[in-house]
PDB file of N, CA and C in Angstrom:
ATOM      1  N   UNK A   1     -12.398 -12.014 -65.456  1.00  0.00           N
ATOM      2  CA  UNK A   1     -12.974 -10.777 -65.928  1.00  0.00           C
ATOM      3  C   UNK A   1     -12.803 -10.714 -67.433  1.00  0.00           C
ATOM      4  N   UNK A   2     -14.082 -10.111 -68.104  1.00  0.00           N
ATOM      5  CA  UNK A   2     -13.838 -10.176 -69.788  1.00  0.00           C
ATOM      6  C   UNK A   2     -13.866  -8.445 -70.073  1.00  0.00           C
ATOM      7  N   UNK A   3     -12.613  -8.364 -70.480  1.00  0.00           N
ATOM      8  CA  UNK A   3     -12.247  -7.001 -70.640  1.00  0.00           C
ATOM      9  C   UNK A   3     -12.374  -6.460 -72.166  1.00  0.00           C
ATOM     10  N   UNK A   4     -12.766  -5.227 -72.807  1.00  0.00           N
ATOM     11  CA  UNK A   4     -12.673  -5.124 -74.058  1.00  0.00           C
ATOM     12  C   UNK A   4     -12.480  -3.709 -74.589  1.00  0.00           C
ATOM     13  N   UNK A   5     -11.524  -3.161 -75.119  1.00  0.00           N
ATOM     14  CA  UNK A   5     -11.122  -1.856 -75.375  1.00  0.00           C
ATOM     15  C   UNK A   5     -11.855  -1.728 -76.612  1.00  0.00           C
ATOM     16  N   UNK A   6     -12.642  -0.278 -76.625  1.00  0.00           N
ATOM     17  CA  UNK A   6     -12.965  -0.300 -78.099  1.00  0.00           C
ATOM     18  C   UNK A   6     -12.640   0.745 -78.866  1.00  0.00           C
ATOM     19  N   UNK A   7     -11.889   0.946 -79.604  1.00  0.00           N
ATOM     20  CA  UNK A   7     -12.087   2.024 -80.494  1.00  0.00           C
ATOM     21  C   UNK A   7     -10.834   1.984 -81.380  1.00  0.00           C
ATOM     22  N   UNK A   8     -10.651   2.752 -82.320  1.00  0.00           N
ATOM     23  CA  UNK A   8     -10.056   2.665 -84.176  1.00  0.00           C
ATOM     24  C   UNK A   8      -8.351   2.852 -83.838  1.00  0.00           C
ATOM     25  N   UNK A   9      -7.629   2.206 -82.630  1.00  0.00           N
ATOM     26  CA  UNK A   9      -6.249   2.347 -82.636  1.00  0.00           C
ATOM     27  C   UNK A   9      -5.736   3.632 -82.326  1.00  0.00           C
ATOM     28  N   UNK A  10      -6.521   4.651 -81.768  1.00  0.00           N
ATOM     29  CA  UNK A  10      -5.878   5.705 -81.253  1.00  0.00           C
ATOM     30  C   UNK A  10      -4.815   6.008 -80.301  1.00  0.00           C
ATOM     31  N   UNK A  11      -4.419   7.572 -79.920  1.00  0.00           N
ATOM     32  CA  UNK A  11      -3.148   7.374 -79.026  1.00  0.00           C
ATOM     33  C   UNK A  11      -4.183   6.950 -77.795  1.00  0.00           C
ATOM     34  N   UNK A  12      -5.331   7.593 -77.341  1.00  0.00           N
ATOM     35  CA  UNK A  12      -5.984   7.469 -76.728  1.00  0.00           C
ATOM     36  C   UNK A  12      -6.690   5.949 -76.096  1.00  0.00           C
ATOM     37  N   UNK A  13      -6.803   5.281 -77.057  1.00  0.00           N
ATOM     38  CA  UNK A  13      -6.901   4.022 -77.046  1.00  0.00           C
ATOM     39  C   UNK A  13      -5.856   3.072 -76.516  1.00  0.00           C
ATOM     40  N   UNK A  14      -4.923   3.268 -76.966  1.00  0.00           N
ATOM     41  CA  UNK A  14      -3.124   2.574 -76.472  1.00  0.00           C
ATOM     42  C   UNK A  14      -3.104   3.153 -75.001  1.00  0.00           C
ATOM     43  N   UNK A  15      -3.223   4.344 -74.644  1.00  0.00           N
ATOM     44  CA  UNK A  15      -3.560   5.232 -73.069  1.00  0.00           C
ATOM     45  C   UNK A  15      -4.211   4.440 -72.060  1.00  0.00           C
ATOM     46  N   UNK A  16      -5.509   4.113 -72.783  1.00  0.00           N
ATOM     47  CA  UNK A  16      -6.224   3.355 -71.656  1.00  0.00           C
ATOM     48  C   UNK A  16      -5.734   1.511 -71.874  1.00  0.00           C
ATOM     49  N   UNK A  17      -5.452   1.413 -72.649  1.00  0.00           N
ATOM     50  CA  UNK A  17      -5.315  -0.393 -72.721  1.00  0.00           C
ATOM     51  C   UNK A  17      -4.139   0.027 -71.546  1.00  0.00           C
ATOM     52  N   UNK A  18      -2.900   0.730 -71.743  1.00  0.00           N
ATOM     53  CA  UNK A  18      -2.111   0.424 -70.604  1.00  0.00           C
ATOM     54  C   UNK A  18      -2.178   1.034 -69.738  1.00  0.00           C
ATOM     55  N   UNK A  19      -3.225   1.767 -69.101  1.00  0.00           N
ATOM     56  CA  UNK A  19      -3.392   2.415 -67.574  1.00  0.00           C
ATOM     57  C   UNK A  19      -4.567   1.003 -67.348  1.00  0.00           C
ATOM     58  N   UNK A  20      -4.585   0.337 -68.003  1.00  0.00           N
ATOM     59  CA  UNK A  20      -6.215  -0.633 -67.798  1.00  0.00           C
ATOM     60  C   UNK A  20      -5.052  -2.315 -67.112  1.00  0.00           C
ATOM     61  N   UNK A  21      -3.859  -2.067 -68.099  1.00  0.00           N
ATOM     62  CA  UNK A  21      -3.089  -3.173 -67.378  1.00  0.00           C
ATOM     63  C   UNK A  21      -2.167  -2.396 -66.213  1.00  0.00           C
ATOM     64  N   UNK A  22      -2.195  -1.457 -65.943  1.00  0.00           N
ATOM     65  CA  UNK A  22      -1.511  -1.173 -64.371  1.00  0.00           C
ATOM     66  C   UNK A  22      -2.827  -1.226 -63.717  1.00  0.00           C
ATOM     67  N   UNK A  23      -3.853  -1.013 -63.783  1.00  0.00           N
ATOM     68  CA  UNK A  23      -5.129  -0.847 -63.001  1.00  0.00           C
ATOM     69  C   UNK A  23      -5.001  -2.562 -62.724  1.00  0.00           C
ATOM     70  N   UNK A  24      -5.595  -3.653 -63.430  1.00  0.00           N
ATOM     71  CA  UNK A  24      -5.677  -5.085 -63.121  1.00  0.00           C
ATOM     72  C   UNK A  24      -4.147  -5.624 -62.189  1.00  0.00           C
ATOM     73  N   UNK A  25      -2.815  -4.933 -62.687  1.00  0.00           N
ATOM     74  CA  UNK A  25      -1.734  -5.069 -62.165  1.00  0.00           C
ATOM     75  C   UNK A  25      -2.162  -4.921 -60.667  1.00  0.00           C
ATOM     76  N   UNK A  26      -2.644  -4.069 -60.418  1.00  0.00           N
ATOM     77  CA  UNK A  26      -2.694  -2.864 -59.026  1.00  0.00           C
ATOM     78  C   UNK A  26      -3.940  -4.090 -57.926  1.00  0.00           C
ATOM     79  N   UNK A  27      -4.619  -4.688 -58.694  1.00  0.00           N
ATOM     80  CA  UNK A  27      -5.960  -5.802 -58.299  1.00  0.00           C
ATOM     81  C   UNK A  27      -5.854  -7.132 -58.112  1.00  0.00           C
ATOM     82  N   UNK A  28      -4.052  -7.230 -58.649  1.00  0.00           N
ATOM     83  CA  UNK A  28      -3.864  -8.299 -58.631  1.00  0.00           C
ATOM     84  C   UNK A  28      -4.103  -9.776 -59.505  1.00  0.00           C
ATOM     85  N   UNK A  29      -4.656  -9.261 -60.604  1.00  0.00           N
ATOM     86  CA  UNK A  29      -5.116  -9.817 -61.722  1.00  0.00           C
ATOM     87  C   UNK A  29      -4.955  -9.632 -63.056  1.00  0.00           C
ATOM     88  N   UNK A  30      -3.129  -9.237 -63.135  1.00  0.00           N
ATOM     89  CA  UNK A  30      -2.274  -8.852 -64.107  1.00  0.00           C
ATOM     90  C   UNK A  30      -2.724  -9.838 -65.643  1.00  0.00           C
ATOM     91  N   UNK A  31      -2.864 -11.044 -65.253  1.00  0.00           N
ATOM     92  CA  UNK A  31      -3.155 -12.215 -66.257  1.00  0.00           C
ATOM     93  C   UNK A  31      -4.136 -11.941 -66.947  1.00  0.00           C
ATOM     94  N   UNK A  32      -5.190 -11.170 -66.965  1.00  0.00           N
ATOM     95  CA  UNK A  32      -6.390 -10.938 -67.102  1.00  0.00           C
ATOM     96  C   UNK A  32      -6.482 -10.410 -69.054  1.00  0.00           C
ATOM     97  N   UNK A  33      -6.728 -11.133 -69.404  1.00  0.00           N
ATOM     98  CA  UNK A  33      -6.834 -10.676 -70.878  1.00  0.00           C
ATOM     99  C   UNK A  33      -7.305  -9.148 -71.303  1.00  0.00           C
ATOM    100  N   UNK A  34      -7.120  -8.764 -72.203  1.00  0.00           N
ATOM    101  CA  UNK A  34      -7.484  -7.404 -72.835  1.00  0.00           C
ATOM    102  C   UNK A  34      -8.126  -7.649 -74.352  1.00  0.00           C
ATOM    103  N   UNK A  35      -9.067  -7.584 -74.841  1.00  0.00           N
ATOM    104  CA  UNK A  35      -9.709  -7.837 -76.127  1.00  0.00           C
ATOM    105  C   UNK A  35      -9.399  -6.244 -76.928  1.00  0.00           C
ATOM    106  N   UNK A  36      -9.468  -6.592 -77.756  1.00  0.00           N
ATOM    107  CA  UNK A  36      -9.593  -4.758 -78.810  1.00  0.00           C
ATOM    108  C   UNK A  36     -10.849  -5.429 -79.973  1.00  0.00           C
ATOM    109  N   UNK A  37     -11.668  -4.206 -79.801  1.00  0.00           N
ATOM    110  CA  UNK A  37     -12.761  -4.044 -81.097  1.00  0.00           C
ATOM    111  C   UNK A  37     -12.204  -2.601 -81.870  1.00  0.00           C
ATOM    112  N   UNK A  38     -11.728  -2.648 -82.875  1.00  0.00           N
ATOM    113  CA  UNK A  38     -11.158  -1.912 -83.694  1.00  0.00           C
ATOM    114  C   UNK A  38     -11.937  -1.331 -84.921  1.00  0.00           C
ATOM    115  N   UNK A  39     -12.796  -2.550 -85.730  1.00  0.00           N
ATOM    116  CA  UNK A  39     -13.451  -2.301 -86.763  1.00  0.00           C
ATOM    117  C   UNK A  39     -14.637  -1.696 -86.595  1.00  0.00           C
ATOM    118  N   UNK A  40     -14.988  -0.279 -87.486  1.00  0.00           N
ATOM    119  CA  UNK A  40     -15.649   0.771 -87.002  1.00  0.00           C
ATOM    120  C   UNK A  40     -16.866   0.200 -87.205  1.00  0.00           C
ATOM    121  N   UNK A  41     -17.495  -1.060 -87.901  1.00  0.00           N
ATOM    122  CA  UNK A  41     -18.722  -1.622 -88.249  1.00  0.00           C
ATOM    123  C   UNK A  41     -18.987  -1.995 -86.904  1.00  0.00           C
ATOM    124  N   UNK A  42     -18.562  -2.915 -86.365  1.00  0.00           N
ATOM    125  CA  UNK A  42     -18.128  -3.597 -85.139  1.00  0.00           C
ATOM    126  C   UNK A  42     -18.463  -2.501 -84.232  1.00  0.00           C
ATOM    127  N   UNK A  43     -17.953  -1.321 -84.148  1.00  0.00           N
ATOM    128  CA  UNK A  43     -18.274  -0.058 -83.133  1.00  0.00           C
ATOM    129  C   UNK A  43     -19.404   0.838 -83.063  1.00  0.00           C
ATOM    130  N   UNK A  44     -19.506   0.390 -84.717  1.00  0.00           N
ATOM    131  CA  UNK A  44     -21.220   1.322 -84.374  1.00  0.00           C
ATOM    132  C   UNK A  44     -22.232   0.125 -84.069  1.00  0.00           C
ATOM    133  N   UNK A  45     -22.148  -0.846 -84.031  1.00  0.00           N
ATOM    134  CA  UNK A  45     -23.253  -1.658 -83.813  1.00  0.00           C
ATOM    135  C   UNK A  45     -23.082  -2.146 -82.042  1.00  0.00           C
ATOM    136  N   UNK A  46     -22.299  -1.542 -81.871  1.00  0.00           N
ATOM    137  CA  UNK A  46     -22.236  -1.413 -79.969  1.00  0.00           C
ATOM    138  C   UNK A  46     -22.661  -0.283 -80.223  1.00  0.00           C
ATOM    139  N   UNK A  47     -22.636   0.347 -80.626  1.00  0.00           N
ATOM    140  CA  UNK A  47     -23.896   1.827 -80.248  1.00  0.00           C
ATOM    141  C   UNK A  47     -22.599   2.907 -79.396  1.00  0.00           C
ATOM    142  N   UNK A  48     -21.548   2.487 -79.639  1.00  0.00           N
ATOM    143  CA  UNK A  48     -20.586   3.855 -78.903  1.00  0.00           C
ATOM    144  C   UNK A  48     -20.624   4.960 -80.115  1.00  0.00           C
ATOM    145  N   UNK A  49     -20.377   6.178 -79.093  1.00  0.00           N
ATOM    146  CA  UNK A  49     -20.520   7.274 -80.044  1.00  0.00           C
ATOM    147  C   UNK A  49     -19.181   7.615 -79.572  1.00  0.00           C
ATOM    148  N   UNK A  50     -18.793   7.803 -78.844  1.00  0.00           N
ATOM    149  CA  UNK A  50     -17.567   8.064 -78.789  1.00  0.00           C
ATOM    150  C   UNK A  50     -15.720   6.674 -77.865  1.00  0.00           C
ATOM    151  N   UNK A  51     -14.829   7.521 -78.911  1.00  0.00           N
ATOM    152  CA  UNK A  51     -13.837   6.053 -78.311  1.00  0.00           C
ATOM    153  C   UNK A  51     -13.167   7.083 -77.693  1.00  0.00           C
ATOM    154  N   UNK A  52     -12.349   6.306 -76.396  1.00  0.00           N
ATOM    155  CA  UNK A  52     -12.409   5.028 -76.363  1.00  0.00           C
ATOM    156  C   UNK A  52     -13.191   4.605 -75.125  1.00  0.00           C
ATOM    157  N   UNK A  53     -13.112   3.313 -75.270  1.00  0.00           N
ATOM    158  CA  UNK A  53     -14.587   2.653 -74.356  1.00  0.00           C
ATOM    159  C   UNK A  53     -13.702   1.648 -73.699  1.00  0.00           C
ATOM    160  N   UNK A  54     -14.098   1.319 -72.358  1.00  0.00           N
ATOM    161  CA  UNK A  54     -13.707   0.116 -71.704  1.00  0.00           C
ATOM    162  C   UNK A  54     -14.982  -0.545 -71.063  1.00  0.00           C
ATOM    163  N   UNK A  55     -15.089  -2.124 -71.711  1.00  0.00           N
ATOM    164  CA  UNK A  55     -16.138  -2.516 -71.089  1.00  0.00           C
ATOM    165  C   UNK A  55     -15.909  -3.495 -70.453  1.00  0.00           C
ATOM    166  N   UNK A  56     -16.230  -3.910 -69.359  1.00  0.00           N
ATOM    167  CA  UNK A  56     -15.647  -5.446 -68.492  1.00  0.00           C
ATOM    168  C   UNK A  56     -17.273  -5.901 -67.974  1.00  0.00           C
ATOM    169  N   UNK A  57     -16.752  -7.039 -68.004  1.00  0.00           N
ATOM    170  CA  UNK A  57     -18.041  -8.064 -67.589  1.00  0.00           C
ATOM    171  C   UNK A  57     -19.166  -7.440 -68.315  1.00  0.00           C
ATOM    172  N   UNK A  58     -18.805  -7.258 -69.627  1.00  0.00           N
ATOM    173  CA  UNK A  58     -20.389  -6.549 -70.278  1.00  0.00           C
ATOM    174  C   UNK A  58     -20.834  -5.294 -69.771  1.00  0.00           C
ATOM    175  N   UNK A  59     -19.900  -4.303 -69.073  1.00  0.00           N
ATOM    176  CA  UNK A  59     -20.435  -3.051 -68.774  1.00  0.00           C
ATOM    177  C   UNK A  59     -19.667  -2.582 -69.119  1.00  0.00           C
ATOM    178  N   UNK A  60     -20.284  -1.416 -69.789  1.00  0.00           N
ATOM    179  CA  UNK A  60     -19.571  -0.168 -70.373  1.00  0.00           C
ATOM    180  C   UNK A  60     -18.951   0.954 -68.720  1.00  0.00           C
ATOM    181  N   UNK A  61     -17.484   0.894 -68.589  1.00  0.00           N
ATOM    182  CA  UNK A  61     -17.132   1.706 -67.424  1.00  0.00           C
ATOM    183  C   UNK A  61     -16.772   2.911 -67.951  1.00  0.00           C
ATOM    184  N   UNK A  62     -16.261   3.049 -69.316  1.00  0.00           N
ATOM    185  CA  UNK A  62     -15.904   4.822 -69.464  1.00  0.00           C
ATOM    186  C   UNK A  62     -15.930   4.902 -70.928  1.00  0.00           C
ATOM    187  N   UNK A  63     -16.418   5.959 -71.092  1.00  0.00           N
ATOM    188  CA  UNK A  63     -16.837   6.386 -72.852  1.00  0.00           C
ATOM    189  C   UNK A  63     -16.197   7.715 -73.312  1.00  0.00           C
ATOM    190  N   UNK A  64     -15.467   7.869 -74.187  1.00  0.00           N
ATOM    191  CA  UNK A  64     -15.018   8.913 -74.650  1.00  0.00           C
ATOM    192  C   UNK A  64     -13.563   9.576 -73.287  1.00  0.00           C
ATOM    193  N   UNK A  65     -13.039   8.888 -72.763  1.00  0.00           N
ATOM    194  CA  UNK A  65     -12.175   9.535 -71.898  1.00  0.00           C
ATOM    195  C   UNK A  65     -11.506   8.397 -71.561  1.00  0.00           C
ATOM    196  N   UNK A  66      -9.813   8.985 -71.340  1.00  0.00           N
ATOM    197  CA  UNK A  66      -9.075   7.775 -70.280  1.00  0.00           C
ATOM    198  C   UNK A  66      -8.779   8.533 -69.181  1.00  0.00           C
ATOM    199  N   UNK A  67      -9.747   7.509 -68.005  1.00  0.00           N
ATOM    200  CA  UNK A  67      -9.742   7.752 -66.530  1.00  0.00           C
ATOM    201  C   UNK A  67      -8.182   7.878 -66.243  1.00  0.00           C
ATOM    202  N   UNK A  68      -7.884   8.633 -65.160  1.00  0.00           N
ATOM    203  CA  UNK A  68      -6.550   8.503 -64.133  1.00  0.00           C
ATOM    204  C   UNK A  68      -6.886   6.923 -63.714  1.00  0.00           C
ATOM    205  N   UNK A  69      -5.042   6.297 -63.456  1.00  0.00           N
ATOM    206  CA  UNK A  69      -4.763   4.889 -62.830  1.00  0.00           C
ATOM    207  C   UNK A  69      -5.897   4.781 -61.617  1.00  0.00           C
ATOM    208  N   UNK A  70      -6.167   5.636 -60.824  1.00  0.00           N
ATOM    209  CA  UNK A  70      -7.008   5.632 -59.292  1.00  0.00           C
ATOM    210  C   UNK A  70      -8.266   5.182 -59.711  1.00  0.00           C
ATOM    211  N   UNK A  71      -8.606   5.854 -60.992  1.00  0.00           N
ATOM    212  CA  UNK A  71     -10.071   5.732 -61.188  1.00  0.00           C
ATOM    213  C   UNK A  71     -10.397   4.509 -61.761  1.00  0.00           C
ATOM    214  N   UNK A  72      -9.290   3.776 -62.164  1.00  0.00           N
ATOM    215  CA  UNK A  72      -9.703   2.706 -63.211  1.00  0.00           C
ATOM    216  C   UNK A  72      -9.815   1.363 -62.090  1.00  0.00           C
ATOM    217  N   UNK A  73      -8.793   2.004 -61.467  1.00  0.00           N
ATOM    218  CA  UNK A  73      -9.262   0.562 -59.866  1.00  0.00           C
ATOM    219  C   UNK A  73     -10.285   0.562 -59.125  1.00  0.00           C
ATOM    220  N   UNK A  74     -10.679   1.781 -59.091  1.00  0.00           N
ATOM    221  CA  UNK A  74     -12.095   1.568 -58.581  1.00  0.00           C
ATOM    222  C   UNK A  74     -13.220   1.163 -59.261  1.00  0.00           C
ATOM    223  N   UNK A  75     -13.304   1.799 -60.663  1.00  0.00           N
ATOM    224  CA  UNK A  75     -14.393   1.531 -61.598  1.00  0.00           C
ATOM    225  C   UNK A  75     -14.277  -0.272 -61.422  1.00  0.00           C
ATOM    226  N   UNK A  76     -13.009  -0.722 -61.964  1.00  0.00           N
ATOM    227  CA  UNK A  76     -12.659  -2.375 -61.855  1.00  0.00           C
ATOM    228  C   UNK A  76     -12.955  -2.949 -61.102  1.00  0.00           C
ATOM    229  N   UNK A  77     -12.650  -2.586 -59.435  1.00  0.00           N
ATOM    230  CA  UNK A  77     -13.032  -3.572 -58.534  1.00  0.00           C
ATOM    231  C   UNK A  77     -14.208  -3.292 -58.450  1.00  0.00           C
ATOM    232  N   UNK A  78     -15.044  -2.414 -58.422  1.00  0.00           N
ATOM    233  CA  UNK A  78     -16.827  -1.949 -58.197  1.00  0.00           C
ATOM    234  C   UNK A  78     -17.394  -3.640 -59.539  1.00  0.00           C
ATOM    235  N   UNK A  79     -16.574  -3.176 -60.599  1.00  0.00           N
ATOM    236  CA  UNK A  79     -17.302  -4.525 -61.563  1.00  0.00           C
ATOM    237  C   UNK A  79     -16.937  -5.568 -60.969  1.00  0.00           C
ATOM    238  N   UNK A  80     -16.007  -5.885 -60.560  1.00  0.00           N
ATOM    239  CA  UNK A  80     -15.695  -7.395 -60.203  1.00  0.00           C
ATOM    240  C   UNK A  80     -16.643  -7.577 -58.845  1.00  0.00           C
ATOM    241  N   UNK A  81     -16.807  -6.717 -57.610  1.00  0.00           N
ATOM    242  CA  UNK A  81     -17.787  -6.539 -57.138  1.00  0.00           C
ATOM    243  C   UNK A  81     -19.267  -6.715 -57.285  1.00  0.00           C
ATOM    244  N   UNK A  82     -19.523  -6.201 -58.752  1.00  0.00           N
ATOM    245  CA  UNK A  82     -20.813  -6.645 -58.549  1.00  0.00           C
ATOM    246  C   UNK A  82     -21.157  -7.945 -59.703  1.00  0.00           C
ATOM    247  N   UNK A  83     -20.045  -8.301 -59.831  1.00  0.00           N
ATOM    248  CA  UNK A  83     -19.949  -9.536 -60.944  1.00  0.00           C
ATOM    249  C   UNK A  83     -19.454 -10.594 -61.015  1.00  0.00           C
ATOM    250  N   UNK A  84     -18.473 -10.801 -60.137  1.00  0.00           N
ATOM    251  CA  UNK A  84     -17.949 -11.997 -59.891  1.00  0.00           C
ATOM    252  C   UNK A  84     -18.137 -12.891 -58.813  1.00  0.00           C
ATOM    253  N   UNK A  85     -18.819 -13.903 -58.724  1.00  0.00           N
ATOM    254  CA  UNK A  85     -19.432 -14.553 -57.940  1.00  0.00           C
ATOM    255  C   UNK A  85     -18.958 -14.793 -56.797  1.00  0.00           C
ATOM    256  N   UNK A  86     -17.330 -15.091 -56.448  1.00  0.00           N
ATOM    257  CA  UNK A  86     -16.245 -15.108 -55.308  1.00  0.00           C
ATOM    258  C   UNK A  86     -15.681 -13.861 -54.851  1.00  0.00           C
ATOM    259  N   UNK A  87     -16.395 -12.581 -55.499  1.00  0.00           N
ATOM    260  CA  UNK A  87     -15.799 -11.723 -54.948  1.00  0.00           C
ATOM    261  C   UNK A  87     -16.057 -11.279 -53.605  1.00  0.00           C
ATOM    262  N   UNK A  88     -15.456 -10.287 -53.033  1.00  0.00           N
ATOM    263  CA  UNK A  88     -16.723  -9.823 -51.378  1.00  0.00           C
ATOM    264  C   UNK A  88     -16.396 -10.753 -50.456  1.00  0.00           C
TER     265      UNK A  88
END
């Protein structure tokens, strides 16, 4: 899974990177890298208007909010679901 947090180092941002590693923890896929896009050039040319953003496998799962731990396992496995070829 290609995971990528985006936004300018907020508390909000630090919030979801680590409810995003108990979520992969929780899936069983603790190993799973975490990317950060930080630089605001970099952020407007993804077209987010608001941080922070989590995008995996190239989909944007949440914009401007950090989901509860429950929600982030579902949003996660739904992507790996519809994205990973061995999943299912």
């Amino acid at each position: 899974m290609d995971l990528t947090i985006v936004g300018v180092g907020c508390k909000k941002c630090d919030q979801l990177e680590s409810l995003t590693r108990q979520a992969l923890a929780d899936l069983g896929i603790a190993d799973t890298p975490i990317h950060r896009v930080q630089d605001t050039n970099d952020i407007a040319d993804m077209g987010v208007l608001l941080t922070p953003v989590l995008v995996a496998n190239g989909m944007m799962v949440t914009m401007g909010r950090v989901p509860t731990l429950g929600q982030l396992v579902g949003m996660l496995g739904a992507v790996i679901e519809r994205t990973e070829p061995h999943a299912g």
